[in-house]
Protein backbone atom coordinates (compact mmCIF):
# COMPACT_ATOMS: atom_id res chain seq x y z
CA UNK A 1 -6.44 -29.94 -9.80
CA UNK A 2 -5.73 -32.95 -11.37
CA UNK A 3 -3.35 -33.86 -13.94
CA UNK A 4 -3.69 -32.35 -17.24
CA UNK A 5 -6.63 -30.24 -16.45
CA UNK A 6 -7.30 -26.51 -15.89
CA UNK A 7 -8.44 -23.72 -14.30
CA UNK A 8 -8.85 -20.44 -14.56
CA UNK A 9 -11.04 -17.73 -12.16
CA UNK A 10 -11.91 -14.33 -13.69
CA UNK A 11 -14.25 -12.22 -13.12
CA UNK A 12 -13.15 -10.16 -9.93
CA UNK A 13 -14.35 -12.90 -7.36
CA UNK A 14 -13.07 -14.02 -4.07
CA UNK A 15 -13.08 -18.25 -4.10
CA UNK A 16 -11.92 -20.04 -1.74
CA UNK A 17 -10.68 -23.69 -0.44
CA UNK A 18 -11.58 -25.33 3.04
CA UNK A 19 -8.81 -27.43 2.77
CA UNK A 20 -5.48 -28.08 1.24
CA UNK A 21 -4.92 -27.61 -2.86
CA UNK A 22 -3.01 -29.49 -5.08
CA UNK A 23 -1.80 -28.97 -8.65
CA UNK A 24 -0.67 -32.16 -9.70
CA UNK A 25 2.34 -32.49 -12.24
CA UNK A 26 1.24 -33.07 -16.05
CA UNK A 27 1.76 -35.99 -18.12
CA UNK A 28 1.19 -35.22 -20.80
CA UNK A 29 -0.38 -31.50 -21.22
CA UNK A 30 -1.05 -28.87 -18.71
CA UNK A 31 -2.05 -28.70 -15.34
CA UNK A 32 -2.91 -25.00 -14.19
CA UNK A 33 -4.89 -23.22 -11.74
CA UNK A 34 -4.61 -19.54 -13.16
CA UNK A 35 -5.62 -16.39 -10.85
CA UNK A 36 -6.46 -14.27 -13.06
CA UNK A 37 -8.68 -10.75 -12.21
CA UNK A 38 -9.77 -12.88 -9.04
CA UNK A 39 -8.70 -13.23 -5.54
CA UNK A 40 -7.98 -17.36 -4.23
CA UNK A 41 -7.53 -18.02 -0.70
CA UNK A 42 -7.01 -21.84 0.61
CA UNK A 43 -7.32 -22.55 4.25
CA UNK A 44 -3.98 -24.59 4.12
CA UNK A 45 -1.00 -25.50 2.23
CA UNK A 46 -0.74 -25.11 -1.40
CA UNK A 47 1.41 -27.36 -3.39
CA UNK A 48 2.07 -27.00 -7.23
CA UNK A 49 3.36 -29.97 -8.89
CA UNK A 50 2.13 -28.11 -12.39
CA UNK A 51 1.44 -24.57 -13.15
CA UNK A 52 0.27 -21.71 -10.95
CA UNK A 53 0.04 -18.16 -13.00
CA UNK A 54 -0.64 -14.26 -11.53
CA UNK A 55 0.32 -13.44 -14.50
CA UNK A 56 -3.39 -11.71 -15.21
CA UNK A 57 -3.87 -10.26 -12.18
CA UNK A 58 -4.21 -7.03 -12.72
CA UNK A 59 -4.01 -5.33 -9.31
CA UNK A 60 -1.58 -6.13 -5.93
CA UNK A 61 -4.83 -6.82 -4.42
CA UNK A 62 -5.90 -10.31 -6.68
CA UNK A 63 -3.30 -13.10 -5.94
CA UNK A 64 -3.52 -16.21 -3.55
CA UNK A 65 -3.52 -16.54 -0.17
CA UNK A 66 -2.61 -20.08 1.67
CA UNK A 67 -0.63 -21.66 4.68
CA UNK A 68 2.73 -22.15 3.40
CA UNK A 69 3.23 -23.24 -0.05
CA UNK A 70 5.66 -26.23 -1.87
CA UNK A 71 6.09 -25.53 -5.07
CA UNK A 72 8.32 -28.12 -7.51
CA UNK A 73 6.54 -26.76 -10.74
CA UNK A 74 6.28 -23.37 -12.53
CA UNK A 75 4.40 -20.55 -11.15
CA UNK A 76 4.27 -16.56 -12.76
CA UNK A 77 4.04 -13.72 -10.90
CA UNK A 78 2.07 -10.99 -12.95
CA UNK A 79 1.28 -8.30 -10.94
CA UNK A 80 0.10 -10.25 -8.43
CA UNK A 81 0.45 -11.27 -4.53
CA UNK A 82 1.00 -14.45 -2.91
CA UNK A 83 0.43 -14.07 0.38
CA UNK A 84 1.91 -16.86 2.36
CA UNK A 85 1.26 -18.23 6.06
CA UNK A 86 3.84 -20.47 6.66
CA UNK A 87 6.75 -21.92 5.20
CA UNK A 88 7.76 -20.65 1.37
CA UNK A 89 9.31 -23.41 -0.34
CA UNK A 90 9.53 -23.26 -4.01
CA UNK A 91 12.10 -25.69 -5.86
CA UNK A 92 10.67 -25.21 -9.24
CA UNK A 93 10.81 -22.28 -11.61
CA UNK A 94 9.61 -18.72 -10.93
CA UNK A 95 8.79 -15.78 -13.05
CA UNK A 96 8.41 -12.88 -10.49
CA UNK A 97 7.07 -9.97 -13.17
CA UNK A 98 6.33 -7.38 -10.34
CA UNK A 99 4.88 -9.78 -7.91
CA UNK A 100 4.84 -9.43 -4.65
CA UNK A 101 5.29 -12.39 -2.09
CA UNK A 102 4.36 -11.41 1.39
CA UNK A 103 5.61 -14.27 4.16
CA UNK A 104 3.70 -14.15 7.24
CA UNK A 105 2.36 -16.88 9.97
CA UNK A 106 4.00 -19.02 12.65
CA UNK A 107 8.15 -19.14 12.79
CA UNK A 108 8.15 -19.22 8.65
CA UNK A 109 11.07 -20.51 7.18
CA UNK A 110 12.19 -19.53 3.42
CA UNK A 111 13.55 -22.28 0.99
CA UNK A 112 14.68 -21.65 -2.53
CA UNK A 113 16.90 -23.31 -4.64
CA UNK A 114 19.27 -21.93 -7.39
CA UNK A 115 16.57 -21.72 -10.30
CA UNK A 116 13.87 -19.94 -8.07
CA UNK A 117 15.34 -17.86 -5.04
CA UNK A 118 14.12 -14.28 -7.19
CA UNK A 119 11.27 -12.00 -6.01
CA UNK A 120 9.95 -8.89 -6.89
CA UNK A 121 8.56 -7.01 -4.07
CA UNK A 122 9.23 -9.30 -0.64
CA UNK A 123 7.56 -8.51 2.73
CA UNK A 124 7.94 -10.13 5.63
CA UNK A 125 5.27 -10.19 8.80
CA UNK A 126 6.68 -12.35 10.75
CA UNK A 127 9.48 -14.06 12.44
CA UNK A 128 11.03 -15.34 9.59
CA UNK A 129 14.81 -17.30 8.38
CA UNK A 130 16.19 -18.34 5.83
CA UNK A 131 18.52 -21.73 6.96
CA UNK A 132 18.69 -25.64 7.04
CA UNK A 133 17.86 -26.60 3.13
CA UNK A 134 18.41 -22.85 0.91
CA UNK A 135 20.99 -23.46 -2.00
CA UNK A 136 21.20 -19.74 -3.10
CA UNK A 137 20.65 -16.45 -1.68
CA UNK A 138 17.59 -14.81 -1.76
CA UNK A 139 17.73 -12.35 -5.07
CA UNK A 140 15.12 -9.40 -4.78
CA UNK A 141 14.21 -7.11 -7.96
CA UNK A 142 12.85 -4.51 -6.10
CA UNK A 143 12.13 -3.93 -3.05
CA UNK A 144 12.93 -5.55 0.85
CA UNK A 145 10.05 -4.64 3.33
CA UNK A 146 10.79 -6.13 6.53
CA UNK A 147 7.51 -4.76 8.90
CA UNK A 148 7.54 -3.43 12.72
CA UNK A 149 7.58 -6.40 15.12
CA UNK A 150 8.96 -9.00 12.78
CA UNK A 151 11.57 -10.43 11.86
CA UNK A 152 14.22 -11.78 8.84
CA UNK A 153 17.23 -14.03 10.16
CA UNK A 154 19.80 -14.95 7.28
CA UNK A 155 21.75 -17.77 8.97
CA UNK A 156 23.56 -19.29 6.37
CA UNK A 157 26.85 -18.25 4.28
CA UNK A 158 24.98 -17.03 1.42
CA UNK A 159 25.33 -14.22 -0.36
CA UNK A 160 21.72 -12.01 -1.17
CA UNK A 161 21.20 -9.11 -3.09
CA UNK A 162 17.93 -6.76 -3.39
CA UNK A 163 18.04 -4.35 -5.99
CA UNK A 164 15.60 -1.97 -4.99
CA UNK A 165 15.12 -0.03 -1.58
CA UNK A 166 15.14 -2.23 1.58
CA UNK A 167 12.78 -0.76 4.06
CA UNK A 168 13.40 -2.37 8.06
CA UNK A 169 10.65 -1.26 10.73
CA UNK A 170 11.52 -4.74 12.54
CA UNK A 171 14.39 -6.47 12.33
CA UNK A 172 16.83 -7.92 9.76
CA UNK A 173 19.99 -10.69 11.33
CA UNK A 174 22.79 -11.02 9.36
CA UNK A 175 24.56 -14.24 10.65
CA UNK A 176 27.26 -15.23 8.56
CA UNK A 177 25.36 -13.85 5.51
CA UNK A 178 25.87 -11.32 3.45
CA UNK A 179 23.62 -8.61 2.00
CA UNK A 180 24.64 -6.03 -0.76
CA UNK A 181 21.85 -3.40 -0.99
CA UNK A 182 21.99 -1.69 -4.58
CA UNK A 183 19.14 1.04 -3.22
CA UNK A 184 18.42 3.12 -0.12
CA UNK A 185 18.49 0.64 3.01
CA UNK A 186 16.17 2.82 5.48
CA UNK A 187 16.24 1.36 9.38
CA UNK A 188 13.20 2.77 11.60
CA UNK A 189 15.44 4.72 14.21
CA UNK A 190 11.86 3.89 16.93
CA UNK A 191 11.24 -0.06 15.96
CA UNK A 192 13.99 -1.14 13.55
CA UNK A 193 17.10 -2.90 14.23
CA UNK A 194 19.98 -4.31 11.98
CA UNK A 195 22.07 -6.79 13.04
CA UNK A 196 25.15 -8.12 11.62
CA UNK A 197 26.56 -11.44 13.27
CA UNK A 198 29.43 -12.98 11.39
């Protein structure tokens, strides 16, 4: 999308993107790609330079779909779901609403910096970390879903907090991390596993 322009799908449709997308950073205006009461899925990454709103979604099921995502601009959660297939890196701003971000794909790693490390609802499926470049712990306002067979590893000396009810049917590493759960933390006693090494 390129600078200063805009774009916004209604209309309940699923559109898609063969290739990469990028939302190039304004000059001078604008540059948006909102999802609104639609459904976008892009066959690779996704990086916003700009704007990317959820904000009018109005179900879990409309949202964006890509492979891994760099995000340095704004993006708005709404109601919405990003569902992510690869690596999560947002350095930019982000207003969760009650969003949920679902990290799946290959080994994904989780980046966020001070200004954007907040989700709503996060689910992971797959073998996930959090390391290497993260300046702040991840901060949840809801829930932790961390599903059977995958995997979270915290493996820095951060500090993260979910607020809501952390649900672990795979498992969740603690290496020299620290968690405080303000809800129920609920560990599958047949697939999950918790494991604190600090």
């Amino acid at each position: 999308i390129n600078t200063d322009s805009s774009l916004t799908l209604n209309a309940n449709l699923a559109h898609s993107v063969g290739g990469t997308l990028t939302i190039s950073a304004p000059t001078s205006g604008t540059t948006e790609l909102e999802v609104a009461t639609s459904k976008m899925e892009v066959a690779g990454a996704l990086t916003n330079s700009g704007r990317l709103d959820l904000a009018a979604t109005a179900s879990t099921s409309q949202g964006i779909k890509c492979v891994g995502l760099t995000s340095t601009g704004t993006m708005v959660g709404g109601t919405g779901t990003f569902e992510c297939n690869g690596n999560w890196s947002n350095t930019g701003s982000f207003t969760v609403g009650s969003s949920t971000v679902k990290i799946g794909g290959t080994n994904p790693t989780i980046r966020a910096d001070a200004a954007s490390s907040d989700f709503y609802n996060l689910t992971i499926s797959a073998a996930a970390s959090m390391n290497g470049a993260a300046a702040n712990g991840l901060d949840i306002d809801n829930a932790l879903v961390i599903e059977s067979g995958k995997s979270l590893t915290l493996d820095e000396a951060l500090t993260h907090d979910v607020a809501g009810a952390t649900t672990i049917t795979g498992t969740l590493t603690l290496q020299d991390a620290t968690l405080t759960a303000n809800d129920n933390v609920t560990v599958s006693a047949t697939t999950g596993t918790l494991a604190m090494n600090n």
